[in-house]
Each structure stands twice: as C-alpha cells, then as structure tokens.
Protein backbone atom coordinates (compact mmCIF):
# COMPACT_ATOMS: atom_id res chain seq x y z
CA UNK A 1 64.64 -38.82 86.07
CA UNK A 2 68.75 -37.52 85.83
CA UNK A 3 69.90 -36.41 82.51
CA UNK A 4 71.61 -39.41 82.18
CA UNK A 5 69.22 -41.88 82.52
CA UNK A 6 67.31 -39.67 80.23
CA UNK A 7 70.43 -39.72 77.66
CA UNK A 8 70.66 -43.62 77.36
CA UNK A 9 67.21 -44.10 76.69
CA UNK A 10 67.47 -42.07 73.68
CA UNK A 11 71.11 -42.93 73.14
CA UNK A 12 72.61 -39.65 73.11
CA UNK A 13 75.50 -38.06 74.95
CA UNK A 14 74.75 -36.53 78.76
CA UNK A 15 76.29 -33.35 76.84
CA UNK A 16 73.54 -33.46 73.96
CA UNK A 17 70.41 -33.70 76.04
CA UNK A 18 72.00 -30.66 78.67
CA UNK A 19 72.09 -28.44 75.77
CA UNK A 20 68.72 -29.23 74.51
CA UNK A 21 67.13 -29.18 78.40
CA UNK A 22 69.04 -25.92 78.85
CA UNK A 23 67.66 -24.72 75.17
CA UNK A 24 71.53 -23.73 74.46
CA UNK A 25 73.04 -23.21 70.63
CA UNK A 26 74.95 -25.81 68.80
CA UNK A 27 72.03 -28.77 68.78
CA UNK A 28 70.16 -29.79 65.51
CA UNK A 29 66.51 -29.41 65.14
CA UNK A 30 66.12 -32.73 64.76
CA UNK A 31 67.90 -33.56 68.00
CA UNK A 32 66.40 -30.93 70.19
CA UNK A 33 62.67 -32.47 68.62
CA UNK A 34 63.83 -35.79 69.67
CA UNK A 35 64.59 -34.85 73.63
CA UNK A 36 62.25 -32.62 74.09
CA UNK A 37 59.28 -35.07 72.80
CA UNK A 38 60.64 -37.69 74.81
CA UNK A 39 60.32 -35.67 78.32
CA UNK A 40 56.87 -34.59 77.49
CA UNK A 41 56.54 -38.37 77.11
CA UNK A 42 58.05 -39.51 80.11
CA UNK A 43 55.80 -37.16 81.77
CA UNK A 44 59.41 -35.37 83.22
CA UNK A 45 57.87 -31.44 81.78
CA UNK A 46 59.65 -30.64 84.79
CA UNK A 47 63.28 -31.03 83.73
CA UNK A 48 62.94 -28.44 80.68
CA UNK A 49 61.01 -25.23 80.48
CA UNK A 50 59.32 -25.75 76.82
CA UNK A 51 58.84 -21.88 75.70
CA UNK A 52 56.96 -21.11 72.84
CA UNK A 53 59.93 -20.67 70.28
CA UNK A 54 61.06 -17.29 69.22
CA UNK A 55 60.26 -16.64 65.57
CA UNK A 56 63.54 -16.94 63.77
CA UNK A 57 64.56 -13.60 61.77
CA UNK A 58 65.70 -13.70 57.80
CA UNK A 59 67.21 -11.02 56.12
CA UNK A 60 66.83 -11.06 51.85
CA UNK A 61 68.93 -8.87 50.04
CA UNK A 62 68.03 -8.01 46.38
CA UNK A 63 71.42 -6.62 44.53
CA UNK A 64 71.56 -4.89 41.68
CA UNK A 65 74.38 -3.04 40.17
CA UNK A 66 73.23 0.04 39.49
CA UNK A 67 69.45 1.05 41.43
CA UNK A 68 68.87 4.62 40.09
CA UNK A 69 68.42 3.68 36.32
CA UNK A 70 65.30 2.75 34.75
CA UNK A 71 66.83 -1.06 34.29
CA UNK A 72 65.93 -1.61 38.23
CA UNK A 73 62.71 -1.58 37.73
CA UNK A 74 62.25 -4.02 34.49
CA UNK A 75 64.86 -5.91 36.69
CA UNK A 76 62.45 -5.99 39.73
CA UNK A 77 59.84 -7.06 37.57
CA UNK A 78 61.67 -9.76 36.28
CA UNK A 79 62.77 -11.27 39.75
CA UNK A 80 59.33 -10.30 41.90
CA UNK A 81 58.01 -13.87 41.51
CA UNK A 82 61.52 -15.27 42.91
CA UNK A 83 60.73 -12.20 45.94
CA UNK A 84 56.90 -13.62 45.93
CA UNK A 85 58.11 -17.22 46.32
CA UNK A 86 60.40 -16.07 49.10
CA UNK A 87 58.32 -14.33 51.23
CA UNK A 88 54.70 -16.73 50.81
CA UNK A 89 57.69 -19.39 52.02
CA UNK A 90 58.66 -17.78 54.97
CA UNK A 91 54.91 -17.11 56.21
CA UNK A 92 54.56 -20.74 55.72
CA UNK A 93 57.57 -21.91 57.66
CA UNK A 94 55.97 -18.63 60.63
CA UNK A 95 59.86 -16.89 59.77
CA UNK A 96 59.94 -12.99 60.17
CA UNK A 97 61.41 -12.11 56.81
CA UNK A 98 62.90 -8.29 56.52
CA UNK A 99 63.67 -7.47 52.31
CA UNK A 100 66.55 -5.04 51.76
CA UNK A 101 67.49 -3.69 48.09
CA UNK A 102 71.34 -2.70 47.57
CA UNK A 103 73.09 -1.52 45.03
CA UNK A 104 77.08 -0.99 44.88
CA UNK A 105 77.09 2.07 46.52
CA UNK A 106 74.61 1.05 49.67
CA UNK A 107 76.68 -2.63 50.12
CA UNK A 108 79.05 -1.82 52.35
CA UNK A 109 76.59 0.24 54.38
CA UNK A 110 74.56 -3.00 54.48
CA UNK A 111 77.50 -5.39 55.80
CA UNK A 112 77.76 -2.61 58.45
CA UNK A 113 74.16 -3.20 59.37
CA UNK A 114 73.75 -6.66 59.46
CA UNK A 115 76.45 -7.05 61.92
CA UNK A 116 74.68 -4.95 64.24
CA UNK A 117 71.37 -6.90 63.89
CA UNK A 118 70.24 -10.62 65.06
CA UNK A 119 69.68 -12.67 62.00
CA UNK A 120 69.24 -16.00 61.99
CA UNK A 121 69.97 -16.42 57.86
CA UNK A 122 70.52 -14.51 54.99
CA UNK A 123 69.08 -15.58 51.10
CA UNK A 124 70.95 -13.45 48.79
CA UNK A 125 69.67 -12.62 45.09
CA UNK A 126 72.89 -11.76 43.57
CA UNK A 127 72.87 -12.07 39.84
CA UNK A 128 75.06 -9.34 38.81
CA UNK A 129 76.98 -9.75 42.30
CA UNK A 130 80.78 -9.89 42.25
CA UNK A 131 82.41 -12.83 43.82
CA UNK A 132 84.63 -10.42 46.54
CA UNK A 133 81.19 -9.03 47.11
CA UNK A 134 80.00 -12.17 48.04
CA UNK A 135 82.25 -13.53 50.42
CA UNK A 136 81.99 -10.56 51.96
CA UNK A 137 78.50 -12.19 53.43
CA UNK A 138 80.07 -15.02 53.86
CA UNK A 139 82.39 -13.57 56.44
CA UNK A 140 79.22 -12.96 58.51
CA UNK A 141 79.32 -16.21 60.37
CA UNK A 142 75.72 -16.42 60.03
CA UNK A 143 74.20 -19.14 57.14
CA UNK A 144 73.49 -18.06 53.60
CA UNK A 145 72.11 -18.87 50.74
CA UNK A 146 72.85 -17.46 47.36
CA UNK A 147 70.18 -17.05 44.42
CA UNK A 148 70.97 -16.90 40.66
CA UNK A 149 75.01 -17.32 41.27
CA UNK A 150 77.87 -19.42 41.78
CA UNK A 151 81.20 -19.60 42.05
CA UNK A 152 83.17 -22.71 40.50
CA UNK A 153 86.01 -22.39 42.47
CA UNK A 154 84.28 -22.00 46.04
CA UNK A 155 81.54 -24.54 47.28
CA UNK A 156 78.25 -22.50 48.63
CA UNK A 157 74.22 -23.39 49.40
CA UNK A 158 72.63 -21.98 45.89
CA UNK A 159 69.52 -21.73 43.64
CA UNK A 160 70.18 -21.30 40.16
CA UNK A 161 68.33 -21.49 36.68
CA UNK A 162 68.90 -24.94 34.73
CA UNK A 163 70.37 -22.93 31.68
CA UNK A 164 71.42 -25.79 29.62
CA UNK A 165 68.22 -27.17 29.55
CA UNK A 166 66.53 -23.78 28.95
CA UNK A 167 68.42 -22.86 25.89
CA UNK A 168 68.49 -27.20 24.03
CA UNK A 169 64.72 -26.53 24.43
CA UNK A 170 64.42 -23.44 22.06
CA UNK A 171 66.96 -24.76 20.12
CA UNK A 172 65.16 -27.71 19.83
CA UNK A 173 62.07 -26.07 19.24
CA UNK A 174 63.56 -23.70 16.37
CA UNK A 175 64.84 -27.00 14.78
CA UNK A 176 61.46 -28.84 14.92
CA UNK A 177 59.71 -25.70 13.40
CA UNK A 178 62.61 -26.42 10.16
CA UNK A 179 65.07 -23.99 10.77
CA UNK A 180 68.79 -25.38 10.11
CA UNK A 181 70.32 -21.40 10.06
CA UNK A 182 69.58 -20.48 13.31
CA UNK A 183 71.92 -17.62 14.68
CA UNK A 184 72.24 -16.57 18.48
CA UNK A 185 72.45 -12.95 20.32
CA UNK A 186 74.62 -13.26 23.31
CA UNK A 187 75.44 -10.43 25.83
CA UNK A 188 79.51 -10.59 26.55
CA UNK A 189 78.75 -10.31 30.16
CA UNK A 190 80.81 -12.12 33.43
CA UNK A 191 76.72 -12.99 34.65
CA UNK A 192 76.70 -16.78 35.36
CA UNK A 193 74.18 -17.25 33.83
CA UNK A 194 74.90 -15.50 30.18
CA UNK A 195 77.99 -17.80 29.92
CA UNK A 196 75.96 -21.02 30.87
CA UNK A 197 73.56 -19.88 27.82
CA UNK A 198 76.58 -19.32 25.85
CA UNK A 199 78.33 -22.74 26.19
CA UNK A 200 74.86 -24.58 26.49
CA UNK A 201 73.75 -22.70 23.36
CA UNK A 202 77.22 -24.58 21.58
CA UNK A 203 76.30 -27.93 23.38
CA UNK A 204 72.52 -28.04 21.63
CA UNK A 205 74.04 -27.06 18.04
CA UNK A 206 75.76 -30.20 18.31
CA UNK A 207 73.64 -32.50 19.61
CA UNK A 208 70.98 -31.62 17.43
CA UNK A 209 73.42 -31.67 14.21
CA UNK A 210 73.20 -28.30 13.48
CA UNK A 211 75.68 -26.76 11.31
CA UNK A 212 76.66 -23.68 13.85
CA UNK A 213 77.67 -20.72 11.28
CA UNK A 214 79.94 -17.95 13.30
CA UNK A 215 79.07 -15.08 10.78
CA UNK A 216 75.27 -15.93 12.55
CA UNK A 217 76.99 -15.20 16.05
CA UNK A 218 75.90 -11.50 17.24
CA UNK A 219 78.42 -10.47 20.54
CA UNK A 220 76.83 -7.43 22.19
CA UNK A 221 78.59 -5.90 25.23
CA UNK A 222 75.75 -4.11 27.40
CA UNK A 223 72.67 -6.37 29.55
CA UNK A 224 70.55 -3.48 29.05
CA UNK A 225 68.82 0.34 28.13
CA UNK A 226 69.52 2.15 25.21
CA UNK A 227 72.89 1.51 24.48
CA UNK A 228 72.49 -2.12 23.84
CA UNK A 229 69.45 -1.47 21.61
CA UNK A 230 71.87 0.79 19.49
CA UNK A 231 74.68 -1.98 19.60
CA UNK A 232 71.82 -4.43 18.57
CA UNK A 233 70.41 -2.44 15.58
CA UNK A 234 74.47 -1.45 14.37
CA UNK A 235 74.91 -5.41 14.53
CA UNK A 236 72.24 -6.18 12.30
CA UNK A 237 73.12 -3.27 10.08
CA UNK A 238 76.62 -4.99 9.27
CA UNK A 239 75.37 -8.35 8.65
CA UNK A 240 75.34 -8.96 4.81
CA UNK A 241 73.52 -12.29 5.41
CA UNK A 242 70.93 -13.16 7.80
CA UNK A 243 69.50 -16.67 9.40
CA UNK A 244 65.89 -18.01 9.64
CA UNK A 245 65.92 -17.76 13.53
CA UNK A 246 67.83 -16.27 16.34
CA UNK A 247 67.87 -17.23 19.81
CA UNK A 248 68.38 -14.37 22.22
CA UNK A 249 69.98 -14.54 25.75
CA UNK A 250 67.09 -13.02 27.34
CA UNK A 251 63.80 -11.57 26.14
CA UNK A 252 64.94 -7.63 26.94
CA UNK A 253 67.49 -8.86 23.81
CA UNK A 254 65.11 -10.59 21.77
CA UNK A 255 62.47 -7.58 21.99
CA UNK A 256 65.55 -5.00 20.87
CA UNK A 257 66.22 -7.96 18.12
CA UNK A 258 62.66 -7.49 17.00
CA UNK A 259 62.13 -3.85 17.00
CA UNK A 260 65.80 -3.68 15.38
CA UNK A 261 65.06 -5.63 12.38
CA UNK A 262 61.36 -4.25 11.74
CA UNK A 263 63.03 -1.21 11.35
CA UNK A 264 65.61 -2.14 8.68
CA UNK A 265 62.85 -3.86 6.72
CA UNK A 266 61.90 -7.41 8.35
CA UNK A 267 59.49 -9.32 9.02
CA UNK A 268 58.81 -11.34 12.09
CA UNK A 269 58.06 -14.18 11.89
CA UNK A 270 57.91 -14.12 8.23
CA UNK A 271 61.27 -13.29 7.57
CA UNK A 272 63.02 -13.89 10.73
CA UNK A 273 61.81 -15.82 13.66
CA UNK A 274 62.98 -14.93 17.09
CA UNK A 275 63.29 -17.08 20.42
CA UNK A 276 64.22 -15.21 24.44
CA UNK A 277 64.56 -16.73 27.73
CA UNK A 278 62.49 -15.64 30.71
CA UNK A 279 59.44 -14.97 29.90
CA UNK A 280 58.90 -11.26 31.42
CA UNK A 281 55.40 -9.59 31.49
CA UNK A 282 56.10 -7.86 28.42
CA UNK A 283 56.84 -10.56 26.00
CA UNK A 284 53.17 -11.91 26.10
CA UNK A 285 51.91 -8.33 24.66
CA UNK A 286 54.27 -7.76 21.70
CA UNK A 287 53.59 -7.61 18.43
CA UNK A 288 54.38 -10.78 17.57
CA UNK A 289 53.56 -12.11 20.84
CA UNK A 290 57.30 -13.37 21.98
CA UNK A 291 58.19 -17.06 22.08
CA UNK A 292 60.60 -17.60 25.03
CA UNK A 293 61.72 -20.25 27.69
CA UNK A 294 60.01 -19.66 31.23
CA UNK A 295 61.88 -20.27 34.23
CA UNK A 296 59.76 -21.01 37.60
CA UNK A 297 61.03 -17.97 39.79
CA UNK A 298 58.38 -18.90 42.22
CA UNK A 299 59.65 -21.97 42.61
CA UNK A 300 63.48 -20.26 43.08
CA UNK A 301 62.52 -18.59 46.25
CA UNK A 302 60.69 -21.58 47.62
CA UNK A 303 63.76 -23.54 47.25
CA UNK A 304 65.93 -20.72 48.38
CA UNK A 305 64.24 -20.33 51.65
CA UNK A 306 63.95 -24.24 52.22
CA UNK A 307 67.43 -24.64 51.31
CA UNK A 308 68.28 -22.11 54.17
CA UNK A 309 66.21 -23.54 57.03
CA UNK A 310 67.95 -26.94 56.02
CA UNK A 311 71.16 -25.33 56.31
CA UNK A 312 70.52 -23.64 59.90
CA UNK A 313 69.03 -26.84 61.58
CA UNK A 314 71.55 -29.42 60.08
CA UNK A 315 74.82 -27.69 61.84
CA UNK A 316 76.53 -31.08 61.78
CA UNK A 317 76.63 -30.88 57.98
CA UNK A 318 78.71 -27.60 58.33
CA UNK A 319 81.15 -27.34 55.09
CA UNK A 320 78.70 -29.70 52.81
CA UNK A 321 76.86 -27.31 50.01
CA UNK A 322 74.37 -27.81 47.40
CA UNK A 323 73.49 -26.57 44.44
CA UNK A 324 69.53 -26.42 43.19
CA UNK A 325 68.85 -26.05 39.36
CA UNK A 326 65.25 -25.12 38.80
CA UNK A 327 63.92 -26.49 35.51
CA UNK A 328 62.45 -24.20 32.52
CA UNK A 329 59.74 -25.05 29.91
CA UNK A 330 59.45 -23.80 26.32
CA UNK A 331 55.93 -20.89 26.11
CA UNK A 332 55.20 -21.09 22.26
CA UNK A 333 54.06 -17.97 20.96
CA UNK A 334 53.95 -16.49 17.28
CA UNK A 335 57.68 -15.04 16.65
CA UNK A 336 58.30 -18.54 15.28
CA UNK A 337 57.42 -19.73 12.43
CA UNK A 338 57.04 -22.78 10.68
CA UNK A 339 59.44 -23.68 7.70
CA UNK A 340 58.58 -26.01 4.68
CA UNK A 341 60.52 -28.54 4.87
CA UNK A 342 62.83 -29.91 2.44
C-alpha cells in the first residue's frame, strides 16, 4: 500500500500520514494513534517502524521566594500533597518526572539549565512567583503549565484554588453558627490568591446580609514568621472593640490570631471564634483544634499534570488556555462556637 492510498482511507492529508510513518514532530497524539493503528490493521507493519516510545521527560519547579528561612519548610509542608499528586500522576501516565526547588536567587540559574536539557513540559508551582518571572518560562518554547497563579491580563494553562467558594463557605458557616459580627484578617499581599480571598470575603458579606463593619477589618503586611505574629498581636492590641468571629486568610494567620488573643486575655471559642483556609497538618493539633476550609492539593497536581499532557498532544489547539479551579470543603473543628440566637 502507497501513503496515499493509505491517506484517503483514513481521510487525512499524504503530508499527515508521512509525518506519522516517519515518527516526525508536529502530529497530534490522537492522529499519530489513528495511522499507526490502521497499518497494523491493514497488516502494512512494513511501512512504519513502531518503536517502543521514548518516555517523555517533565520538569516541576517548586518556587518560593525566599528558601533559606524557616517559612520553606511550613511552605513545603503545605504544598507536598499538590508535589504527591504530581508525581503518583506522572508514574501513572509512565512520564519521567525530575522536581527542582528555586528560589529568587537560583531562577535565573534554572532558565539557564533548562535550555540546555530535553524536556518535553514544564508544571510550575508558582504562588509567590512574579509575573516577569513567569514569562520568562514561557519564552522556553516548550509547554507549561502554571499552579496556584494567574495572570488577568495574559491567557495561560493553570490550576488554581476556587477561593470564592472557599471563603462563602466559612462565612457561611460562621453565620449558621449565629455570628452577625464577624471580622476578617487579611495579609496585604500581591499573592493571587490573598486578593481573591479578599474580594470573595466582600462578595459573601453581602450575599449572606451581613452587616460588614470596617473597624472589624485587620490589614497585616507580612505572609509569614515572626514579624507578622508581632503585627498580628499589635493589631489586636489597638482594637477597642472586638467581633464574635474572624475569618483568617490562611491558617498560619488564624493560629497567630489565636495565640495573639489568648495572650491579651481571650478565650477561644468562648470569647472569640476563629475560622483559616488550608487546612495544614498543624491546625488539627491545636488547642482548640482549628476550624478551616480544605483545599484538595492532591487533586491540584493531578490536574496539573493532566492539563499538561493535554496541552503537548493537542498542538492544533496552540494559543487556546484553560483555567482549572479545584473546589474546597468546610473541616469543622472546635474554634467555632455556637451563638444563642436571638
């Protein structure tokens, strides 16, 4: 059989099925499936040498700001089920997966690297990553996919954390358990995903009819250590009036929050009930034991690493992007309490 004859049975181009017989670049997986099942089925084996494939080659890159301080590590713990989720994937999928941690100082050394290396995608956790950092990846010419980030104003393959949702359901919760003054800790911080708290924190207030007080509002400018323990605990000092509840960005805030005000005389829950978001390790063993939002991290790396695969097979759909929100769930613990209601 000629390659043409071979092309109108399966209605594709001459071009097309060359590529595939020749196992060059530039075909979809789909496609290259398609021929290459149909000339074992013809019984033609002869027109293609059918190699076992070469195990494709993924590079993920962790990034943190700052990797010498002790925050890298509570940071590690916080994202090793999205890292767990990643690699089980790739075993799954048979894709040789290499992990690399950077920080700003190693990133440029990294970019260096990569270009000297055959990769076939790159997954990129880059929560605290700055958008010039990014596109520097993006300049690659190889396909990536970005975890815990976007941009608005530039169209990329991401995984991100359904923070709306997250932050209505405590909200929600806090309202159920009869609290109407419920204030909120926010970290001032440029992280995507602080701001999407932020505004969805102001979106559940109204919905739910809940009188929003600003005094209640407590702006800290650090994500982390000592310092923002100290900002927390001089916040709290300078409030003359306090609500039932607060609802923290994160649980590393809400745990500060709680030692904070035990310390200038409060009670939690019994004076002040307090509500994080992401249920790390460390919130379960507290005393109270922390009630927080969990976010499936797993389930962020599966997605990341599917998303990727779908983006180096489908080369057709080259400029497309999409954008994956993983859902959250409410973990009821006992730094909430219930309020008589009126």
């Amino acid at each position: 059989m000629k390659v043409k004859e071979l092309a109108e049975i399966l209605d594709l181009s001459p071009a097309t099925v060359s590529l595939v017989l020749n196992n060059r670049p530039g075909i979809s997986e789909a496609t290259r499936k398609k021929v290459k099942d149909a000339v074992i089925e013809l019984g033609c084996e002869d027109m293609i040498n059918i190699k076992e494939k070469k195990k494709k080659t993924l590079l993920f890159v962790v990034y943190r700001k700052n990797t010498t301080d002790d925050k890298f590590q509570r940071f590690s713990q916080l994202f090793s089920e999205i890292i767990e989720g990643v690699e089980s994937q790739a075993k799954l999928k048979n894709f040789q997966l290499m992990l690399s941690y950077v920080n700003d100082l190693s990133l440029q050394e990294e970019i260096v690297r990569i270009q000297n290396i055959n990769l076939d995608g790159i997954l990129l956790l880059a929560t605290e990553m700055k958008d010039s950092q990014l596109n520097a990846f993006f300049e690659l010419g190889i396909p990536v996919v970005v975890l815990d980030k976007y941009m608005w104003e530039k169209p990329y393959d991401c995984v991100t954390i359904n923070n709306e949702l997250g932050v209505y359901e405590a909200v929600s919760y806090l309202k159920e358990m009869g609290h109407k003054d419920i204030g909120y800790l926010h970290v001032v911080h440029n992280a995507n995903n602080f701001l999407d708290r932020y505004f969805g924190f102001l979106t559940a207030v109204q919905k739910l009819e809940i009188p929003f007080q600003k005094k209640f509002l407590v702006e800290l400018n650090t994500s982390g250590g000592e310092v923002l323990q100290m900002e927390t605990f001089q916040a709290f000092q300078k409030m003359k009036e306090m609500p039932t509840a607060f609802f923290a960005d994160n649980d590393i805030l809400a745990i500060y929050a709680m030692q904070s005000l035990q310390r200038l005389g409060y009670r939690i829950p019994e004076d002040i009930s307090i509500i994080g978001f992401d249920n790390m390790a460390l919130s379960e063993i507290l005393e109270p034991a922390l009630t927080t939002i969990q976010v499936q991290k797993r389930k962020m790396g599966i997605a990341a690493l599917n998303l990727l695969i779908s983006k180096m097979e489908e080369e057709e759909n080259e400029g497309e992007s999409v954008k994956i929100e993983v859902s959250t769930s409410l973990i009821v613990r006992e730094s909430v309490r219930q309020l008589k209601q009126e």
